[in-house]
N, C-alpha and C. Protein backbone atom coordinates (compact mmCIF):
# COMPACT_ATOMS: atom_id res chain seq x y z
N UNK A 1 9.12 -22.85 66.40
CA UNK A 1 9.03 -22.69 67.83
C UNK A 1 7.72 -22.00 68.17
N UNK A 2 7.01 -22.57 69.21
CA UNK A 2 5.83 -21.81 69.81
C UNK A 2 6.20 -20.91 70.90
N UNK A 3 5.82 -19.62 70.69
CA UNK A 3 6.45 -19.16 71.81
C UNK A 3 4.91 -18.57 72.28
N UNK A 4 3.84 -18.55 72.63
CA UNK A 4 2.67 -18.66 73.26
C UNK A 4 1.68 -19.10 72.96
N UNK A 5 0.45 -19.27 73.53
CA UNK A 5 -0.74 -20.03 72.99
C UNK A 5 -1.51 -19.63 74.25
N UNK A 6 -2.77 -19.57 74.21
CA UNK A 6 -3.69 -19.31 75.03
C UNK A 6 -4.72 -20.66 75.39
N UNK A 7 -4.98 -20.52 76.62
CA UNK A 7 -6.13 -21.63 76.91
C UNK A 7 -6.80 -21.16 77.95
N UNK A 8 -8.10 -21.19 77.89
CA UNK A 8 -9.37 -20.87 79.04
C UNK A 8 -9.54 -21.59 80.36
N UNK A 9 -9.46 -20.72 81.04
CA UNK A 9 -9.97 -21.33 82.76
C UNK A 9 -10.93 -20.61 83.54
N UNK A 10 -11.02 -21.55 84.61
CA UNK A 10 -12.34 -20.77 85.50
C UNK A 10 -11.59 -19.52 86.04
N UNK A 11 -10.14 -19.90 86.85
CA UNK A 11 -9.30 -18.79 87.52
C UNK A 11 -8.64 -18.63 86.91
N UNK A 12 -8.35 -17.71 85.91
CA UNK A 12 -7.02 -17.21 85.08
C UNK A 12 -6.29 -17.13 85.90
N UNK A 13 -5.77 -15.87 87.01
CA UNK A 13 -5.08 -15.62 87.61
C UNK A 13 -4.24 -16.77 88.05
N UNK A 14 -5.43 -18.09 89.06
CA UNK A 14 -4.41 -19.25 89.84
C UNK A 14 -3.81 -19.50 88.54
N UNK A 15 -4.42 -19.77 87.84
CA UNK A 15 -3.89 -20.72 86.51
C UNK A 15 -2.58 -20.12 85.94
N UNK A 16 -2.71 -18.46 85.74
CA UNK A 16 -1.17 -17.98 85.30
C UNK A 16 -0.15 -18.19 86.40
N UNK A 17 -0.60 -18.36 87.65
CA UNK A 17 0.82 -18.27 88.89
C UNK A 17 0.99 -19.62 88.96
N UNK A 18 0.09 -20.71 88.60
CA UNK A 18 0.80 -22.20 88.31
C UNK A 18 1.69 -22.38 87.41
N UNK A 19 0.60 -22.13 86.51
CA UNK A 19 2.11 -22.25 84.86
C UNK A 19 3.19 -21.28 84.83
N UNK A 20 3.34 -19.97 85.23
CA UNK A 20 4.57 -19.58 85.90
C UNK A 20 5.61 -20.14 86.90
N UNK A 21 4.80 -20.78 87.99
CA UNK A 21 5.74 -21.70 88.34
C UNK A 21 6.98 -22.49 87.95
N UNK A 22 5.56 -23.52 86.78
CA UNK A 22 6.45 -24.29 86.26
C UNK A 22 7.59 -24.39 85.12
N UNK A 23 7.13 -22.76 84.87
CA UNK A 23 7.84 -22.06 83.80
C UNK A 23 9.44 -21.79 84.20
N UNK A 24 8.61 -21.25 85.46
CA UNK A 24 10.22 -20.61 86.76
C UNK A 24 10.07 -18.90 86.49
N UNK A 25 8.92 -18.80 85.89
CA UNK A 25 8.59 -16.93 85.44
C UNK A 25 7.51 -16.25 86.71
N UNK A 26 6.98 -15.77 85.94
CA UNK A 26 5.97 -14.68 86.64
C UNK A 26 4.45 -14.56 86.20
N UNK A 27 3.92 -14.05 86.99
CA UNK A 27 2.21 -14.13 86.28
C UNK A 27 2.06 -12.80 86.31
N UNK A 28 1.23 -12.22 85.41
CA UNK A 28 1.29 -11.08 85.34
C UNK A 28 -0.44 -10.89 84.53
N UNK A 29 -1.27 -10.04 84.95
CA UNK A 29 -2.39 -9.31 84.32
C UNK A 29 -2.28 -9.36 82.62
N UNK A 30 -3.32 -9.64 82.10
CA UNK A 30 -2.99 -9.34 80.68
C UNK A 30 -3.48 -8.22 79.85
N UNK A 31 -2.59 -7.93 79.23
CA UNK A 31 -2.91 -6.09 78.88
C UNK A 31 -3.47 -5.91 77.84
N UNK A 32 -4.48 -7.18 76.80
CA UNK A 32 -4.96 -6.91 75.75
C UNK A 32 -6.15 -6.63 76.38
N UNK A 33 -7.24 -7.20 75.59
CA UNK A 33 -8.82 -6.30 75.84
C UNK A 33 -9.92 -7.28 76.03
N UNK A 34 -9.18 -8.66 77.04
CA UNK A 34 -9.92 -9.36 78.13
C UNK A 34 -9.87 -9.45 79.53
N UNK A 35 -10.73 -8.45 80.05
CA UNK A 35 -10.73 -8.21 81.39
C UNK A 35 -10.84 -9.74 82.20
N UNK A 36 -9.98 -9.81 83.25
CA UNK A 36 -9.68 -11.08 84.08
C UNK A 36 -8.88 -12.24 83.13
N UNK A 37 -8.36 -11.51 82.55
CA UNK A 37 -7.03 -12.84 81.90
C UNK A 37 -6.13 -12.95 81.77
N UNK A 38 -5.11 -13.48 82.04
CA UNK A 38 -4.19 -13.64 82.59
C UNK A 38 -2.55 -13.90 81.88
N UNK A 39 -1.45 -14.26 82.31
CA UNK A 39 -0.18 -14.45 81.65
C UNK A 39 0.39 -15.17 82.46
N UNK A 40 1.37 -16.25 81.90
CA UNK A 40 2.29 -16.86 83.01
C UNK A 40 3.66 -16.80 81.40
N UNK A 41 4.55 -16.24 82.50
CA UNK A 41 5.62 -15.27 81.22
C UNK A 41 7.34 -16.01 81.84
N UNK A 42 7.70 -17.20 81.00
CA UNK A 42 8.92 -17.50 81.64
C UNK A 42 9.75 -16.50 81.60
N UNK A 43 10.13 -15.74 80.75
CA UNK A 43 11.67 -14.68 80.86
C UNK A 43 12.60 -15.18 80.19
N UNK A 44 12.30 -16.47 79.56
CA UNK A 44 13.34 -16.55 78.35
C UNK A 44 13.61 -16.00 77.29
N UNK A 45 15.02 -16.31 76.49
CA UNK A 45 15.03 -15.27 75.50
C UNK A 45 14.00 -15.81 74.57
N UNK A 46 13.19 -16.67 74.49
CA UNK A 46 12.25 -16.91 73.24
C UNK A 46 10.74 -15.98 73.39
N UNK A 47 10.64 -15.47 74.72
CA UNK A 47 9.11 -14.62 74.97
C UNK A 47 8.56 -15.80 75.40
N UNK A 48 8.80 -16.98 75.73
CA UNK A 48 7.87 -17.75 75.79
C UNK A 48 6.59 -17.13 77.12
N UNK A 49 5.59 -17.42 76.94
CA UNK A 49 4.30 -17.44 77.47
C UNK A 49 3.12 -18.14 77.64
N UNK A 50 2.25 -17.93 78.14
CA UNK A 50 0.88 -18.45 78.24
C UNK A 50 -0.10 -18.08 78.53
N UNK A 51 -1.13 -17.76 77.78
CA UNK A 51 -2.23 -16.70 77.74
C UNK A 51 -3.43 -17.70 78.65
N UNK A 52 -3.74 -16.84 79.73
CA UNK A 52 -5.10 -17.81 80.28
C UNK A 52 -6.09 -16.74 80.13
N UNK A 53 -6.71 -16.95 79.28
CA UNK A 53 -8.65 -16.22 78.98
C UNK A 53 -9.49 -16.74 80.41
N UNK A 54 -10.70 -16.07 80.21
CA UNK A 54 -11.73 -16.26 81.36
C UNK A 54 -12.43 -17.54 80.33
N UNK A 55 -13.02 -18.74 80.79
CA UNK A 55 -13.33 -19.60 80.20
C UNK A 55 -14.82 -19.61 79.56
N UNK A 56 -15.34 -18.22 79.20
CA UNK A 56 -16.51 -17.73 78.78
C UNK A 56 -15.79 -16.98 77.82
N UNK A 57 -14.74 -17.04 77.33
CA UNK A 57 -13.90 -16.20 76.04
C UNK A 57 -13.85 -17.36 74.46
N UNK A 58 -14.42 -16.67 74.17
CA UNK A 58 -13.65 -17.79 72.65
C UNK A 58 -13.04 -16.50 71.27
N UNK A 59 -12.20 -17.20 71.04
CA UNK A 59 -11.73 -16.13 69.47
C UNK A 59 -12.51 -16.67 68.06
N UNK A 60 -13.08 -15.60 67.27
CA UNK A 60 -13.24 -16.03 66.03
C UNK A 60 -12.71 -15.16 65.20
N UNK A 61 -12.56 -15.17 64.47
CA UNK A 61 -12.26 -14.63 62.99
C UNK A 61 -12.67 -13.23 62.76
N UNK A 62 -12.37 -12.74 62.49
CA UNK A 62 -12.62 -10.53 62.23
C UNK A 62 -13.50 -10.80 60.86
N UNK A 63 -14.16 -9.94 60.79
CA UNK A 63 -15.36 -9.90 59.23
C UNK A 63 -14.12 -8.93 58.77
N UNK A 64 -14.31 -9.67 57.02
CA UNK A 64 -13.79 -9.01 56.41
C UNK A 64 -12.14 -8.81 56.46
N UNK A 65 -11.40 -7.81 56.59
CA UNK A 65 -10.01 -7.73 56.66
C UNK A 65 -9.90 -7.27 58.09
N UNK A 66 -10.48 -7.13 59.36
CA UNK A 66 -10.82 -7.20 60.83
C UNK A 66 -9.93 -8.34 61.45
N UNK A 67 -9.10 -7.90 62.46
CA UNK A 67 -8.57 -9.21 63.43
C UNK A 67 -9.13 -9.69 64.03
N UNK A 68 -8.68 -10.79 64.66
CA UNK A 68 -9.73 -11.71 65.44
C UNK A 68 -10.66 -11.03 66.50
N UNK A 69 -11.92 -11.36 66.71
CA UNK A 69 -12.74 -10.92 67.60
C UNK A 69 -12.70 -11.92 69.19
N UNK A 70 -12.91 -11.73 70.35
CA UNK A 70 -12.99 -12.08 71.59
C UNK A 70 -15.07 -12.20 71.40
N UNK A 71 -15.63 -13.48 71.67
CA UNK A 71 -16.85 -13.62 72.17
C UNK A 71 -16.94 -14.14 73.50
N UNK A 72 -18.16 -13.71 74.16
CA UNK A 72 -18.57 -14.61 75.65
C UNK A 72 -19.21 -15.53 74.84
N UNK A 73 -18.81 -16.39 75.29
CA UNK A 73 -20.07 -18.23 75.71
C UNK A 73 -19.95 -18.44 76.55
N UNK A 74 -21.52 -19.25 77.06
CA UNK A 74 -21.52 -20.40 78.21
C UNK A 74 -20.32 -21.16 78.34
N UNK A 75 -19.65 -20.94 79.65
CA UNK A 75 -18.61 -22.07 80.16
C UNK A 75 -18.89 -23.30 79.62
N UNK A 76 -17.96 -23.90 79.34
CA UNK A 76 -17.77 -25.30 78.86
C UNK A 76 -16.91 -26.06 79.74
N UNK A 77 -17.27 -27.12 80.84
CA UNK A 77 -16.05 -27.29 81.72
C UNK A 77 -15.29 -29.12 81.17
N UNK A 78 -15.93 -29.15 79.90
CA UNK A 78 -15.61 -30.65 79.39
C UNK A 78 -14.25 -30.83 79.01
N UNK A 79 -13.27 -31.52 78.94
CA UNK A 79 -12.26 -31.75 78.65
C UNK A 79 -12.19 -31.21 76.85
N UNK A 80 -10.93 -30.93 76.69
CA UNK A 80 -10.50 -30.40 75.14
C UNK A 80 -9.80 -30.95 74.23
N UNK A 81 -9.88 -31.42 73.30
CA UNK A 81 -9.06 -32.01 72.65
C UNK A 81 -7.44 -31.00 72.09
N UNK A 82 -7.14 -30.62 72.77
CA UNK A 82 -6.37 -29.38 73.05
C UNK A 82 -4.76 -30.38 73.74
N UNK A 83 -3.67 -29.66 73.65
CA UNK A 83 -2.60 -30.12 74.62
C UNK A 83 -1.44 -29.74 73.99
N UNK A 84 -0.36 -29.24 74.82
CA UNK A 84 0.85 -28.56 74.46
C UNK A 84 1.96 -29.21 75.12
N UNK A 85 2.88 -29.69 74.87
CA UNK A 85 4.73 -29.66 74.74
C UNK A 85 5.21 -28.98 76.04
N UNK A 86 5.39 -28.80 77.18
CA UNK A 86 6.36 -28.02 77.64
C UNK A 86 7.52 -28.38 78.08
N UNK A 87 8.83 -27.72 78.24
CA UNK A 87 9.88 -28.15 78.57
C UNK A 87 10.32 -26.89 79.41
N UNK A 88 10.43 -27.34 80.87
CA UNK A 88 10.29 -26.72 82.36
C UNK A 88 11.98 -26.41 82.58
N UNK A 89 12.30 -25.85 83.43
CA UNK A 89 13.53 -25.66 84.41
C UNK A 89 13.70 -26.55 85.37
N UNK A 90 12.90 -27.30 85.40
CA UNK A 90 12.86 -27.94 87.03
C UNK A 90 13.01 -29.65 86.86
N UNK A 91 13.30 -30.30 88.13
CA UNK A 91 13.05 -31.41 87.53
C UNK A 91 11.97 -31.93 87.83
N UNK A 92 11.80 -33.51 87.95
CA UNK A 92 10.56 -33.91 87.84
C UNK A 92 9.41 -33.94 89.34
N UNK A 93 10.78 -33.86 90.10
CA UNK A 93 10.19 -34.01 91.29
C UNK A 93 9.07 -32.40 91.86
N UNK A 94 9.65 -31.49 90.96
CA UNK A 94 9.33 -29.94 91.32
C UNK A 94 8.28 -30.34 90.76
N UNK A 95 7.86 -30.72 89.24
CA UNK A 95 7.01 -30.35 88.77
C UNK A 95 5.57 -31.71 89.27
N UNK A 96 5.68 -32.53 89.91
CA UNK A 96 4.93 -33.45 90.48
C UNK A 96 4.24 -32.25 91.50
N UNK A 97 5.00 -31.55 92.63
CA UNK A 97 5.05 -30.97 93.29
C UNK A 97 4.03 -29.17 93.11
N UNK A 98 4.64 -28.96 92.36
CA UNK A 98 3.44 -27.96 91.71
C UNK A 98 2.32 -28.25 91.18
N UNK A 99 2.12 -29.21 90.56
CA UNK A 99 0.41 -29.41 90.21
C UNK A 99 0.05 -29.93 91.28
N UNK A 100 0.56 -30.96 91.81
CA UNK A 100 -0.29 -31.31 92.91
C UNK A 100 -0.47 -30.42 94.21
N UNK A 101 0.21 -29.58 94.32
CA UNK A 101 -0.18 -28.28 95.17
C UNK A 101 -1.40 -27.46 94.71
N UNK A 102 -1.74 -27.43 93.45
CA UNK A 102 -2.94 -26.89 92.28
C UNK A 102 -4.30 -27.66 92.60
N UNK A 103 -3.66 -28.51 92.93
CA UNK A 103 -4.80 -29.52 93.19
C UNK A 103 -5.03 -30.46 91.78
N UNK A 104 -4.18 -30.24 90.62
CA UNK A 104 -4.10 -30.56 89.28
C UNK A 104 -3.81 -32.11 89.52
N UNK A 105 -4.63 -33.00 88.46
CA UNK A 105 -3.91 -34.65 88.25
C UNK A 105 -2.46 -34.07 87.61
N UNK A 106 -1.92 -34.82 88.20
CA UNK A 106 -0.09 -34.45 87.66
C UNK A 106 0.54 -35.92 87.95
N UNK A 107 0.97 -36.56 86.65
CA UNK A 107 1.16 -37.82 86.62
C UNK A 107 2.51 -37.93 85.94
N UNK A 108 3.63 -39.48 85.91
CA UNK A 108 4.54 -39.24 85.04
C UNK A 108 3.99 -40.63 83.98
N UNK A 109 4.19 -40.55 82.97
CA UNK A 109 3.97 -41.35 81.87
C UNK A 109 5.31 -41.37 81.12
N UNK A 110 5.07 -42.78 80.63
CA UNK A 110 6.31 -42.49 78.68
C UNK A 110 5.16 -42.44 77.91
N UNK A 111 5.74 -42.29 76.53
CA UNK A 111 5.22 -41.90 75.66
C UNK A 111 5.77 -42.91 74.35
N UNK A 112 4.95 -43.94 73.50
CA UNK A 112 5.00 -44.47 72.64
C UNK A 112 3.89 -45.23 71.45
N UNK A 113 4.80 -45.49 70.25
CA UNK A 113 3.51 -45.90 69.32
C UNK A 113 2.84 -47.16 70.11
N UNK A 114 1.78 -47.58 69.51
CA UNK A 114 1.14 -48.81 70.43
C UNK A 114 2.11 -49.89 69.34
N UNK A 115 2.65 -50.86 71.06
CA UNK A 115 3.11 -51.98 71.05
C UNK A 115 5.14 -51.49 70.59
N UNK A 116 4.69 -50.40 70.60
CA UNK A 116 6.67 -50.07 70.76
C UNK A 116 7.04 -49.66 71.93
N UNK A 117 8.70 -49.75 72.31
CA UNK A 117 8.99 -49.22 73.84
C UNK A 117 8.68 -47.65 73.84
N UNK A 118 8.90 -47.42 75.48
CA UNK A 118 8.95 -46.09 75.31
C UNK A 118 10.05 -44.97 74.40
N UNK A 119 9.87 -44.18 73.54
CA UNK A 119 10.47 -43.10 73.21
C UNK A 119 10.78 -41.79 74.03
N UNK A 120 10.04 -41.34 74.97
CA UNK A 120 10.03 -40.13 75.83
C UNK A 120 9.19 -40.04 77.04
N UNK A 121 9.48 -38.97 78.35
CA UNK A 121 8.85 -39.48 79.19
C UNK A 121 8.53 -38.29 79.10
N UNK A 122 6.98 -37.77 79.91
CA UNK A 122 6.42 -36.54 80.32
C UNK A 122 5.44 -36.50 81.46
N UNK A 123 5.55 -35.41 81.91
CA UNK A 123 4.80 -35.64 83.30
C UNK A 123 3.33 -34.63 82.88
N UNK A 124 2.27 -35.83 82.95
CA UNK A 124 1.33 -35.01 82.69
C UNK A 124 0.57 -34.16 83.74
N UNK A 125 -0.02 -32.90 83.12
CA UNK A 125 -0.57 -31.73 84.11
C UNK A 125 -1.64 -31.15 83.83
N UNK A 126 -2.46 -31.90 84.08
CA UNK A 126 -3.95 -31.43 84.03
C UNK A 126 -4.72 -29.99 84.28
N UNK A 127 -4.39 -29.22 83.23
CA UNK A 127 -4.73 -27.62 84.03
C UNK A 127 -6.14 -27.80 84.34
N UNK A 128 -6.34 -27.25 85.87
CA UNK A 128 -7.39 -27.35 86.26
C UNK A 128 -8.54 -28.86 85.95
N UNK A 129 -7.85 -29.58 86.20
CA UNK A 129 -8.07 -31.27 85.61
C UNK A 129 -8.96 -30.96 84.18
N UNK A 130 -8.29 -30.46 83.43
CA UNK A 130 -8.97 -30.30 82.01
C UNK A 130 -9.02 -30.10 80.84
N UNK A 131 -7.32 -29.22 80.85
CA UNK A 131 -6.65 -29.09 79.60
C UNK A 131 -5.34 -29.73 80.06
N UNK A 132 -4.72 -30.80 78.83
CA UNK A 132 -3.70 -31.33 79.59
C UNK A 132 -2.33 -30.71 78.98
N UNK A 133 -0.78 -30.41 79.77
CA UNK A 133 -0.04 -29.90 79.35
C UNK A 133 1.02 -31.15 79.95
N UNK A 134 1.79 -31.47 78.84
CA UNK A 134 2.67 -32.62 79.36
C UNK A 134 4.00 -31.45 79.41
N UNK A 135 4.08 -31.79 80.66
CA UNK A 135 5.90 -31.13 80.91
C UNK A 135 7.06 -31.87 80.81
N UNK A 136 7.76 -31.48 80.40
CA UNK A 136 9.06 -32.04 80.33
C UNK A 136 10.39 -31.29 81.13
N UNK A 137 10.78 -32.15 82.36
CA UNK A 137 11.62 -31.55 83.04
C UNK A 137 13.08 -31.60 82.03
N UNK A 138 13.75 -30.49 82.54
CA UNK A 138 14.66 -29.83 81.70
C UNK A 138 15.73 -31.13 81.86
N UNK A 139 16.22 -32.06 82.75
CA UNK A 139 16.80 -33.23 82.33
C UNK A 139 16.53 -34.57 81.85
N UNK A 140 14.88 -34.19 80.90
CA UNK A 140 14.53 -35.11 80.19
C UNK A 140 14.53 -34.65 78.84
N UNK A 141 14.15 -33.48 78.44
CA UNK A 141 13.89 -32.86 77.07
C UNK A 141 14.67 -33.22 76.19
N UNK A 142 15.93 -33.82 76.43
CA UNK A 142 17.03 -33.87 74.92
C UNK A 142 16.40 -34.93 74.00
N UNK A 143 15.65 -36.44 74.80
CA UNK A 143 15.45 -37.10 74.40
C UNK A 143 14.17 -37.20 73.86
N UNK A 144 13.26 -35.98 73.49
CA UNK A 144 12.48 -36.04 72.56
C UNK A 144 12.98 -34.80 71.45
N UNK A 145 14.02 -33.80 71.86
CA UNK A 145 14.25 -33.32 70.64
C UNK A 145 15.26 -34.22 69.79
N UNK A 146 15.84 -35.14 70.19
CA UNK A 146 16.76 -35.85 69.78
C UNK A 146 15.64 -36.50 68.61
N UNK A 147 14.61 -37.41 69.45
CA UNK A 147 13.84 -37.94 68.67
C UNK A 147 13.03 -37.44 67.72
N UNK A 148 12.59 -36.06 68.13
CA UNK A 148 11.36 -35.59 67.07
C UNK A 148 11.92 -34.86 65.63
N UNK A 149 12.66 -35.44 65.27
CA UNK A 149 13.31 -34.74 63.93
C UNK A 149 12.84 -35.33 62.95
N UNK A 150 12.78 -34.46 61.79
CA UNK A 150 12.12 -34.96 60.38
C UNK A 150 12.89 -36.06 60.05
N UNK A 151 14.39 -36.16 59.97
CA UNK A 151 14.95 -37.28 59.68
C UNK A 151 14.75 -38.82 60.13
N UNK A 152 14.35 -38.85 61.52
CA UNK A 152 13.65 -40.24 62.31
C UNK A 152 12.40 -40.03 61.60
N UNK A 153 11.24 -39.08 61.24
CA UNK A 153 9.99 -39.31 61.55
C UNK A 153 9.44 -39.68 59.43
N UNK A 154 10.77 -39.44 59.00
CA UNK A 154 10.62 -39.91 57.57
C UNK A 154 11.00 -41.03 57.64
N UNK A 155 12.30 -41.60 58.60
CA UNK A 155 12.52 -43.29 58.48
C UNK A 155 11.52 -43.73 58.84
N UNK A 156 10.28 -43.42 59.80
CA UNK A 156 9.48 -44.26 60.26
C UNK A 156 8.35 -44.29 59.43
N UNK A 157 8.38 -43.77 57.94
CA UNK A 157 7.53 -43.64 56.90
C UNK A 157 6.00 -43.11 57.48
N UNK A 158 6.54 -42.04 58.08
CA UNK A 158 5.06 -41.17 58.64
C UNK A 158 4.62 -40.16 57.72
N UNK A 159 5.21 -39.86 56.91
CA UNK A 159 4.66 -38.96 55.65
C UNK A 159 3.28 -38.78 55.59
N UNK A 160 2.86 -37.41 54.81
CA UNK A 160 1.49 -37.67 54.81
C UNK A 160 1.58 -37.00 53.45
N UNK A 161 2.79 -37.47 52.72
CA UNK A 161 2.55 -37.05 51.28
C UNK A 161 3.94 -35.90 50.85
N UNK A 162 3.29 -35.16 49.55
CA UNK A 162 4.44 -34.28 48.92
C UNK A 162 4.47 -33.16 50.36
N UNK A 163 5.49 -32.63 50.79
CA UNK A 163 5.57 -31.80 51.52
C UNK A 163 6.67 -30.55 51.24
N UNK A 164 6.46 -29.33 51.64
CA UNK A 164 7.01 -27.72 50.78
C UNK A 164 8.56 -27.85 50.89
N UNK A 165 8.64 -27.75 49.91
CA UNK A 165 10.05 -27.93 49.36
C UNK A 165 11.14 -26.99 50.00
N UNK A 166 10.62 -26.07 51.04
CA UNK A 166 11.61 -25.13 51.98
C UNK A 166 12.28 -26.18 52.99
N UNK A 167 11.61 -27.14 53.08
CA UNK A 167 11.87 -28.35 54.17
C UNK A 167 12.87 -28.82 54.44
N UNK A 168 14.00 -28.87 55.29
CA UNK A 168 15.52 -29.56 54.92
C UNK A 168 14.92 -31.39 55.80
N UNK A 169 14.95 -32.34 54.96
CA UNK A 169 14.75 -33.39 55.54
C UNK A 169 15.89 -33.85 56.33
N UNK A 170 17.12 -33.17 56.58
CA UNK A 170 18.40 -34.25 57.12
C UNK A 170 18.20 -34.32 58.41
């Protein structure tokens, strides 16, 4: 389970009170040691969250036995090869409704291999038309956890080889 991940924007702040929205949580200041960045914090029991940095933030690596370091760079406003999973409270119509109040592309799509039917539907949400977060309203989600299990994704001989033997394939 992911229960946060961070991604960069121009407005942290709008950006945490959107994805709170769609969370159904709260936005809240963030209390580590990047001034202007932000949180959108559902209140579930998992912690789930979402860290929005100022988009002149990047993380690298700590020298030595050091935790990760926070650098400024030049803004980058190009699209990311970046994108996250969410599964919302709301249904689809809310969440059409909130990005496009954002001013965000917020679209509904399915989702499938090329030239198979659809498997799952998600409504995509363009944070700040640039990082994309496909949502999944809470009366669609069964049907990709239904689907995304090791047991379908080994019948469909997707392997990518020997894999750690902690693994329960059923």
């Amino acid at each position: 389970m992911i229960h946060h991940f961070s991604i960069p924007a121009h407005d942290p702040p709008q950006v945490a009170r959107v994805l709170a929205s769609l969370l159904g949580g709260r936005a809240y200041r963030f209390p580590g040691p990047l001034p202007g960045a932000a949180m959108a914090v559902s209140g579930d029991r998992h912690g789930t969250m979402i860290e929005v940095y100022p988009e002149t933030v990047v993380m690298a690596p700590g020298e030595g036995e050091a935790p990760v370091v926070y650098r400024n760079v030049p803004a980058d406003h190009s699209p990311a090869g970046f994108h996250a999973l969410l599964s919302v409270p709301h249904d689809r119509v809310t969440v059409e409704r909130i990005g496009a109040a954002a001013g965000w592309r917020t679209r509904f799509f399915s989702r499938a291999a090329p030239g198979l039917p659809p498997v799952f539907h998600v409504v995509e949400v363009w944070v700040e038309n640039r990082f994309l977060l496909e949502v999944v309203p809470a009366d669609m989600i069964e049907v990709y956890e239904t689907y995304m299990q090791i047991g379908r994704m080994d019948a469909l001989d997707l392997s990518l080889g020997p894999q750690p033997s902690h693994v329960d394939k059923t």
